[in-house]
Each structure stands twice: as C-alpha cells, then as structure tokens.
N, C-alpha and C. Protein backbone atom coordinates (compact mmCIF):
# COMPACT_ATOMS: atom_id res chain seq x y z
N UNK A 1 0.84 -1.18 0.00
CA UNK A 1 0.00 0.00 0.00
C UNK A 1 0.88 1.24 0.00
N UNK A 2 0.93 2.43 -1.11
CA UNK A 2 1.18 3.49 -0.83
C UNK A 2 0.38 4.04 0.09
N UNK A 3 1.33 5.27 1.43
CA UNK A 3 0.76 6.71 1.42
C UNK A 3 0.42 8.06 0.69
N UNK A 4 -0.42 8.34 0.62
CA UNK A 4 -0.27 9.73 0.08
C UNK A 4 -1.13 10.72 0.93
N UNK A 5 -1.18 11.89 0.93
CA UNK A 5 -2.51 13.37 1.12
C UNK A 5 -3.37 13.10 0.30
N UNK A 6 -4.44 12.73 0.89
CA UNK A 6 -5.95 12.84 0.40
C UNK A 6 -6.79 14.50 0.15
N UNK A 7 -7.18 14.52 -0.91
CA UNK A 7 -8.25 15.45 -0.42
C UNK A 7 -9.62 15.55 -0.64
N UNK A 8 -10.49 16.23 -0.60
CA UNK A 8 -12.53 15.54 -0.52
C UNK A 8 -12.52 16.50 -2.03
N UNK A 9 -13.30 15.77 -2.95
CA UNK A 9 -13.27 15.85 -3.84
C UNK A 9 -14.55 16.81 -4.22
N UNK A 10 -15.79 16.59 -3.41
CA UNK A 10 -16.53 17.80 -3.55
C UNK A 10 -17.41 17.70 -4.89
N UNK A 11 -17.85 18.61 -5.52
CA UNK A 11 -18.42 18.91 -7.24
C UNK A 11 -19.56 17.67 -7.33
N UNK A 12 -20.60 17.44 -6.50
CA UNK A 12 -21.03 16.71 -6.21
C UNK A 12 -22.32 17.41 -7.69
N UNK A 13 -22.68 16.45 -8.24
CA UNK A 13 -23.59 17.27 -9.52
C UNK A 13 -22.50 17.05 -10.60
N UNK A 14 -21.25 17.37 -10.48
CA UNK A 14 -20.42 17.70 -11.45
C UNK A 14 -20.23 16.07 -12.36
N UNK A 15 -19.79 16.09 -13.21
CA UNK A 15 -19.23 14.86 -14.42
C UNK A 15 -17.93 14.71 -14.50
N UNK A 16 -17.24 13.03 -14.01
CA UNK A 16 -16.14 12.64 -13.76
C UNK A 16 -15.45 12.10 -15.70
N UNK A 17 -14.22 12.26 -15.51
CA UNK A 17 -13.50 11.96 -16.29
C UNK A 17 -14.03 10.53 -17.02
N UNK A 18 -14.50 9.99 -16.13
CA UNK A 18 -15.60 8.44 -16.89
C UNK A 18 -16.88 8.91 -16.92
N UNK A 19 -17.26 9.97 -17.05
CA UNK A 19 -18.68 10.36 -17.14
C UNK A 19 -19.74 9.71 -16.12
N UNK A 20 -19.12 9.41 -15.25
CA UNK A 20 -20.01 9.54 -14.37
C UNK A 20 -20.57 10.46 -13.68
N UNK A 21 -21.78 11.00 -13.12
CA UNK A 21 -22.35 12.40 -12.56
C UNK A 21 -21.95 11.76 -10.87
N UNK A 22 -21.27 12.44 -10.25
CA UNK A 22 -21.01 12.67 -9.23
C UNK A 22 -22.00 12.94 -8.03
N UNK A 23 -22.16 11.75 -7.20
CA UNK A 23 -23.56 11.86 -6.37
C UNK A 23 -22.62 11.40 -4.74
N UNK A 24 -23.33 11.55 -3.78
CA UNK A 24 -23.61 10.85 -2.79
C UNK A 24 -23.67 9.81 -1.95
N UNK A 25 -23.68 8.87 -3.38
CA UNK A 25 -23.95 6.98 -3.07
C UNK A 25 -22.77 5.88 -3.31
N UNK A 26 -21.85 6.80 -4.03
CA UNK A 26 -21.04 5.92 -4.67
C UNK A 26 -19.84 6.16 -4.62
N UNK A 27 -18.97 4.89 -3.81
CA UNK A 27 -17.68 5.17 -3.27
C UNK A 27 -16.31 5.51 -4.18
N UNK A 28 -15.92 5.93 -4.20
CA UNK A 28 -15.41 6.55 -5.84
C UNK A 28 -14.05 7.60 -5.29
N UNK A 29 -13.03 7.68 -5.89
CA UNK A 29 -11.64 8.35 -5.94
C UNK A 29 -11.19 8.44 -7.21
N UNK A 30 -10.23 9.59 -7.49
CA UNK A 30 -9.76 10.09 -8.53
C UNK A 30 -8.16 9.94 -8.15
N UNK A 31 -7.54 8.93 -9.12
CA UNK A 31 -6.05 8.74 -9.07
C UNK A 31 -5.87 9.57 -10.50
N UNK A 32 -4.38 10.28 -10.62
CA UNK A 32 -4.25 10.68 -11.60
C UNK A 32 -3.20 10.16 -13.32
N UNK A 33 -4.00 9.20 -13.44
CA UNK A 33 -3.85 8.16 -14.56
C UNK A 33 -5.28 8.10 -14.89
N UNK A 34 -5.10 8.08 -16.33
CA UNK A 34 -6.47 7.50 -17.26
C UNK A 34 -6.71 6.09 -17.34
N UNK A 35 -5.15 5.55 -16.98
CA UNK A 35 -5.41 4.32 -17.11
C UNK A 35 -5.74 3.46 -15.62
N UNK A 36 -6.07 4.28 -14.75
CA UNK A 36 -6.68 3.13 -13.62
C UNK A 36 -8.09 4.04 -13.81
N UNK A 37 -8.84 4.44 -14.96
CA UNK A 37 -10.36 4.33 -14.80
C UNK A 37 -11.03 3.08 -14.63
N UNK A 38 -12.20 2.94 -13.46
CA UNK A 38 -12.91 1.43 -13.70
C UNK A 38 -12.36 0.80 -12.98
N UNK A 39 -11.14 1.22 -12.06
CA UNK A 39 -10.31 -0.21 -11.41
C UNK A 39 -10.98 0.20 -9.87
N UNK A 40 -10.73 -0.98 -9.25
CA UNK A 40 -11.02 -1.06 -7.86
C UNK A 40 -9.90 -0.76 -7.09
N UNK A 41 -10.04 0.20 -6.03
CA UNK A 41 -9.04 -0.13 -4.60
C UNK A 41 -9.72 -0.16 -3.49
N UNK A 42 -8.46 -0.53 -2.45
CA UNK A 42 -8.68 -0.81 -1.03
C UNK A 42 -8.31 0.62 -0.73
N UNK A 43 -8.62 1.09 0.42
CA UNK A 43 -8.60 2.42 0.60
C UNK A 43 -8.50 2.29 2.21
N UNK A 44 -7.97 2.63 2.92
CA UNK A 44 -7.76 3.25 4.47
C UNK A 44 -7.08 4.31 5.13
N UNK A 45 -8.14 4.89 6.21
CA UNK A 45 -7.61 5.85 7.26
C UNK A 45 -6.99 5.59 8.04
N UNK A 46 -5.41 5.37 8.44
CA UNK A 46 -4.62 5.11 9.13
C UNK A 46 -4.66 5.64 10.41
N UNK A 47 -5.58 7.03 10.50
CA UNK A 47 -5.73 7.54 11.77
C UNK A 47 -6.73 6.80 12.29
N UNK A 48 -7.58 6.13 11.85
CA UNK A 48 -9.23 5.22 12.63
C UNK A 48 -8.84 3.56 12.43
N UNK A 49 -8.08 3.49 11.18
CA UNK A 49 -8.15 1.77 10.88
C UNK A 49 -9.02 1.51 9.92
N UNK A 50 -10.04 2.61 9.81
CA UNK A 50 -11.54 2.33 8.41
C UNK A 50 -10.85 2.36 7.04
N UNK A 51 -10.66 0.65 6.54
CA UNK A 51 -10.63 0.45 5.31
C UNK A 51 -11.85 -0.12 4.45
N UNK A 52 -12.23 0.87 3.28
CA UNK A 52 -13.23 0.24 2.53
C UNK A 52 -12.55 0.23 1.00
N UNK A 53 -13.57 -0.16 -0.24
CA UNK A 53 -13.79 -0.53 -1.40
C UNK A 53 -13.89 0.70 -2.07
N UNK A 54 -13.60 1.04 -3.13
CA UNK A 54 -14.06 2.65 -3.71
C UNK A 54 -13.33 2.01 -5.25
N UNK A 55 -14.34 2.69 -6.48
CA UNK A 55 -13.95 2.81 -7.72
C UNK A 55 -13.31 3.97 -7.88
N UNK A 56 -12.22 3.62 -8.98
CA UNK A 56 -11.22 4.82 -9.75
C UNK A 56 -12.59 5.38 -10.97
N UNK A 57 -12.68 6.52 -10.28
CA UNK A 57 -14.17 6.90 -11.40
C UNK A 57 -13.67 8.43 -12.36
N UNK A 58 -12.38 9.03 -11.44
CA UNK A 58 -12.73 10.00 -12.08
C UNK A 58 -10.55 10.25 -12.20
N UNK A 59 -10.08 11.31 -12.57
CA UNK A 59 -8.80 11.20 -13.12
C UNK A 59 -8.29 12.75 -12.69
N UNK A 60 -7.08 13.16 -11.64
CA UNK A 60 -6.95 14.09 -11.08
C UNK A 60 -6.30 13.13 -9.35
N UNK A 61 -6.00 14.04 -8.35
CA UNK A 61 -6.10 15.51 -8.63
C UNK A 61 -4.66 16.00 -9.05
N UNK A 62 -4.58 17.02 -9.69
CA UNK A 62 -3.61 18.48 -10.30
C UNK A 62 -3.36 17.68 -11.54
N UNK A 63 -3.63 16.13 -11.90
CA UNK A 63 -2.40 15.81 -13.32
C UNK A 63 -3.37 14.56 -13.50
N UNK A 64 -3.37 14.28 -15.17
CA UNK A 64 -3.92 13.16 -15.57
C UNK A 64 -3.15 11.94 -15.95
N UNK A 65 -1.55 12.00 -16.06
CA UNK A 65 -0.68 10.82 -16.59
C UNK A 65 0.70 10.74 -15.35
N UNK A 66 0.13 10.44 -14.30
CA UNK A 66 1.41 10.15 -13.30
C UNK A 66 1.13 8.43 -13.20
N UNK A 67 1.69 8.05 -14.28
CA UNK A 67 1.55 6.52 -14.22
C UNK A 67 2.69 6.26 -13.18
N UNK A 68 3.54 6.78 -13.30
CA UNK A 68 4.73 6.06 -12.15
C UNK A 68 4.76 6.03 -11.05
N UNK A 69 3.60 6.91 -10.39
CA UNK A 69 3.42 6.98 -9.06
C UNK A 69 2.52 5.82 -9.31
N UNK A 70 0.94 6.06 -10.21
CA UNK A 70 -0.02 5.16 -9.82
C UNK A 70 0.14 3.76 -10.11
N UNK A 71 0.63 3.51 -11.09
CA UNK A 71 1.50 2.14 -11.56
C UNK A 71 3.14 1.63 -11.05
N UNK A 72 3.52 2.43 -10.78
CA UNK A 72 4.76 1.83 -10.22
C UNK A 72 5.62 2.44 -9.15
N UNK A 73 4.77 2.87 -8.34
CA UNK A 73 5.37 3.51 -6.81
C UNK A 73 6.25 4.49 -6.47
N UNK A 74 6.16 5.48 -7.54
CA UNK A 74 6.77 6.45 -7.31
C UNK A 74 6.09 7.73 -6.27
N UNK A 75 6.70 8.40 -5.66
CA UNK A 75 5.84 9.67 -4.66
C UNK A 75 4.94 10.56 -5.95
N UNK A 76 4.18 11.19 -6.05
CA UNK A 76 3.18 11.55 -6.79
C UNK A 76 3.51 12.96 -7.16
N UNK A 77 3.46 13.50 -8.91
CA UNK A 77 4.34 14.60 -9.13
C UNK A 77 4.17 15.51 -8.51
N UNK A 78 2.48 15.63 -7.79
CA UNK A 78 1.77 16.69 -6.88
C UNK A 78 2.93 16.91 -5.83
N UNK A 79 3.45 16.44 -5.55
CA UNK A 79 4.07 16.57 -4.09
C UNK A 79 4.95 17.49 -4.53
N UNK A 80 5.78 17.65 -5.36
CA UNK A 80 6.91 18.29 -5.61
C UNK A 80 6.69 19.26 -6.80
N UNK A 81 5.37 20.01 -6.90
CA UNK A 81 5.25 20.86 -8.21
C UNK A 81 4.57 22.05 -7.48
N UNK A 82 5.21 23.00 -7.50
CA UNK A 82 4.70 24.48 -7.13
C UNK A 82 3.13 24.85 -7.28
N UNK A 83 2.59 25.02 -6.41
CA UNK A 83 1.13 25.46 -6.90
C UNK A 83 0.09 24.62 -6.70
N UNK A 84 0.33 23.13 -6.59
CA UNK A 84 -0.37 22.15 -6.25
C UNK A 84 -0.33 21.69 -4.95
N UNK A 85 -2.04 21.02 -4.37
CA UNK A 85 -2.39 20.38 -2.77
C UNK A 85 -1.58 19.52 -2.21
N UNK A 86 -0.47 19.10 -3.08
CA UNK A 86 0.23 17.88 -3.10
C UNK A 86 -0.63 16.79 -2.77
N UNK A 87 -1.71 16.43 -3.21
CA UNK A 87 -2.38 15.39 -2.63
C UNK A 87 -2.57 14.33 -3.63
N UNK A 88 -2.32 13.44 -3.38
CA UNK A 88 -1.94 12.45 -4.20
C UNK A 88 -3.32 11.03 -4.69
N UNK A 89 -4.56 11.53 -4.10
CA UNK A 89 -6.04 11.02 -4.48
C UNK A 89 -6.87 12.09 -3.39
N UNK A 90 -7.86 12.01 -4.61
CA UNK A 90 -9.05 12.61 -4.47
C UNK A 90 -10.26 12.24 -3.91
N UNK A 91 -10.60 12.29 -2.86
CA UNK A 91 -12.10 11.30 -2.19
C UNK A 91 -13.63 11.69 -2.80
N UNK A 92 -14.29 10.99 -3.47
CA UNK A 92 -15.28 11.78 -3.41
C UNK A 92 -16.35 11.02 -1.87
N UNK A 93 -17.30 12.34 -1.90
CA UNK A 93 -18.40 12.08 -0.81
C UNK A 93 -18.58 11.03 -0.32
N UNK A 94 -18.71 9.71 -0.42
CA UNK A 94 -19.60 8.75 -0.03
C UNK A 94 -18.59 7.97 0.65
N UNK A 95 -16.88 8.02 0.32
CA UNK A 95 -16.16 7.33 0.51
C UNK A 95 -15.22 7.97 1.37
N UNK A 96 -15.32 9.51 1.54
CA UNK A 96 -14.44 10.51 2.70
C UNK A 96 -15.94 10.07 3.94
N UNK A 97 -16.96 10.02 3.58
CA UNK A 97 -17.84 9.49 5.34
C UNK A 97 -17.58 8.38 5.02
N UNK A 98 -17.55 7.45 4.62
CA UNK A 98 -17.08 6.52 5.25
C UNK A 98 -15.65 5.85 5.49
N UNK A 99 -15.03 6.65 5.77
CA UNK A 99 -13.55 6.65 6.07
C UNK A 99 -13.47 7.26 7.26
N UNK A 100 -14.58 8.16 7.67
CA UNK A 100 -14.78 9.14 8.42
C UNK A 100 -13.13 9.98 8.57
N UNK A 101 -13.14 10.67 7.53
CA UNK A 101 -12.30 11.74 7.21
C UNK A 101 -13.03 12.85 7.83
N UNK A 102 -11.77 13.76 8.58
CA UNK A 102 -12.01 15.07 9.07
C UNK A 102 -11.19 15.76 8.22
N UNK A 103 -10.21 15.76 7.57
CA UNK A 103 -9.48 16.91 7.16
C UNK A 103 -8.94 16.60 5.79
N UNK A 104 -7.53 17.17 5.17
CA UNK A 104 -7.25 16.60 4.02
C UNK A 104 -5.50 15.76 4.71
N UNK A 105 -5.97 14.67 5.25
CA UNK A 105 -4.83 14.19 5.80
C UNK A 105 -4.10 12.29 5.09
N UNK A 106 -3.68 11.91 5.48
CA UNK A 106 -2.87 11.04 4.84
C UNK A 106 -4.11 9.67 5.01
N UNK A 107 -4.07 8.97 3.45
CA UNK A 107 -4.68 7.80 3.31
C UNK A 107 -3.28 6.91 2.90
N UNK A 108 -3.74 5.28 2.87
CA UNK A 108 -3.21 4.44 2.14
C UNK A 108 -3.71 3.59 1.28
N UNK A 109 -3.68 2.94 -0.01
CA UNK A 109 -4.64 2.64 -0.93
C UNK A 109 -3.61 1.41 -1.91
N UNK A 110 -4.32 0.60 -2.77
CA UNK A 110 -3.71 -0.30 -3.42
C UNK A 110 -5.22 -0.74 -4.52
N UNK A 111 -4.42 -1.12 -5.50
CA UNK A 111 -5.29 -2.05 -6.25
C UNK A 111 -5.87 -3.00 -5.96
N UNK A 112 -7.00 -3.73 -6.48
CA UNK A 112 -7.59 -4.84 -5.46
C UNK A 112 -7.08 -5.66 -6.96
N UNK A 113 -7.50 -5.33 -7.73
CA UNK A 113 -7.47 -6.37 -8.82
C UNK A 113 -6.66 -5.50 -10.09
C-alpha cells in the first residue's frame, strides 16, 4: 500500500472523467492516470483503521498521466510541483464518510485487482 494526502473531492452534480455524474452513493476516488479508470481499490484511514472498497471513477487531482506513481510507486508529481495540494487522491463524498475523514490528511490505498 502506498501513502499519500488525500483530499474531498466535492463537485457533487459535477461529471467525472468516466462520465459519471457525481452523487452521494457511490464510493469513488480520482487517481491521476487515465489508465486506472474502472479499477477497484482498497482504501484506508490510518488515523481510525476504516478500510473500505471505492472505484477509480474519475482522473486528477492536479495531473492526468502520473503513471509512475499510480503504476509503479513512485511519490506523486503533486508533491513536488509548485502550486499544487500535493495530494496524491481525491475522495469523493460517499467514501471521505465513510472513512470518516475530518481533514485533508494522509490515506493508504492499493489495487484490489
């Protein structure tokens, strides 16, 4: 499992990079690769222990092709580029409560399949 800075992804109404409309119900994160759209991860708050299930639905945050972080374990370009949250996935709604996230603080996450 990588660490990275999470942050709540918000734009709830809004349309994800897979066209999905962004709701409420559906546990969902934005890694920034096109190519983990559709994939599953494991996802946990290291501060509580709450690990759940969440789809790669949408592509962000700050960059769409950091395959080497998301594919092959590199620290995430966010971290080290002027101007950016450094946060290295994006939570949306359904999956920051149930992580029970308070802030934009450190997750750990992996591919399931």
């Amino acid at each position: 499992m990588i660490t990275v800075k999470s942050t709540r992804e918000g734009l709830v109404g809004g349309t994800t990079a897979s066209g999905w409309v962004i709701d409420t119900q559906i546990p969902f994160v934005a890694l920034p690769s096109t190519r983990a759209l559709w994939r599953l991860i494991r996802i946990r708050n290291p501060l509580n222990g709450i690990a759940r299930f969440a789809f790669v639905l949408d592509v962000g945050p700050w960059n769409t092709h950091d395959d080497a972080y998301v594919f092959g374990g590199a620290r995430p370009l966010s971290e080290s580029q002027p101007g950016t949250n450094r946060s290295g996935i994006d939570l949306g709604e359904k999956i920051w409560q149930q992580l029970r996230m308070t802030g934009n603080t450190d997750v750990t996450w992996e591919f399931v399949n």
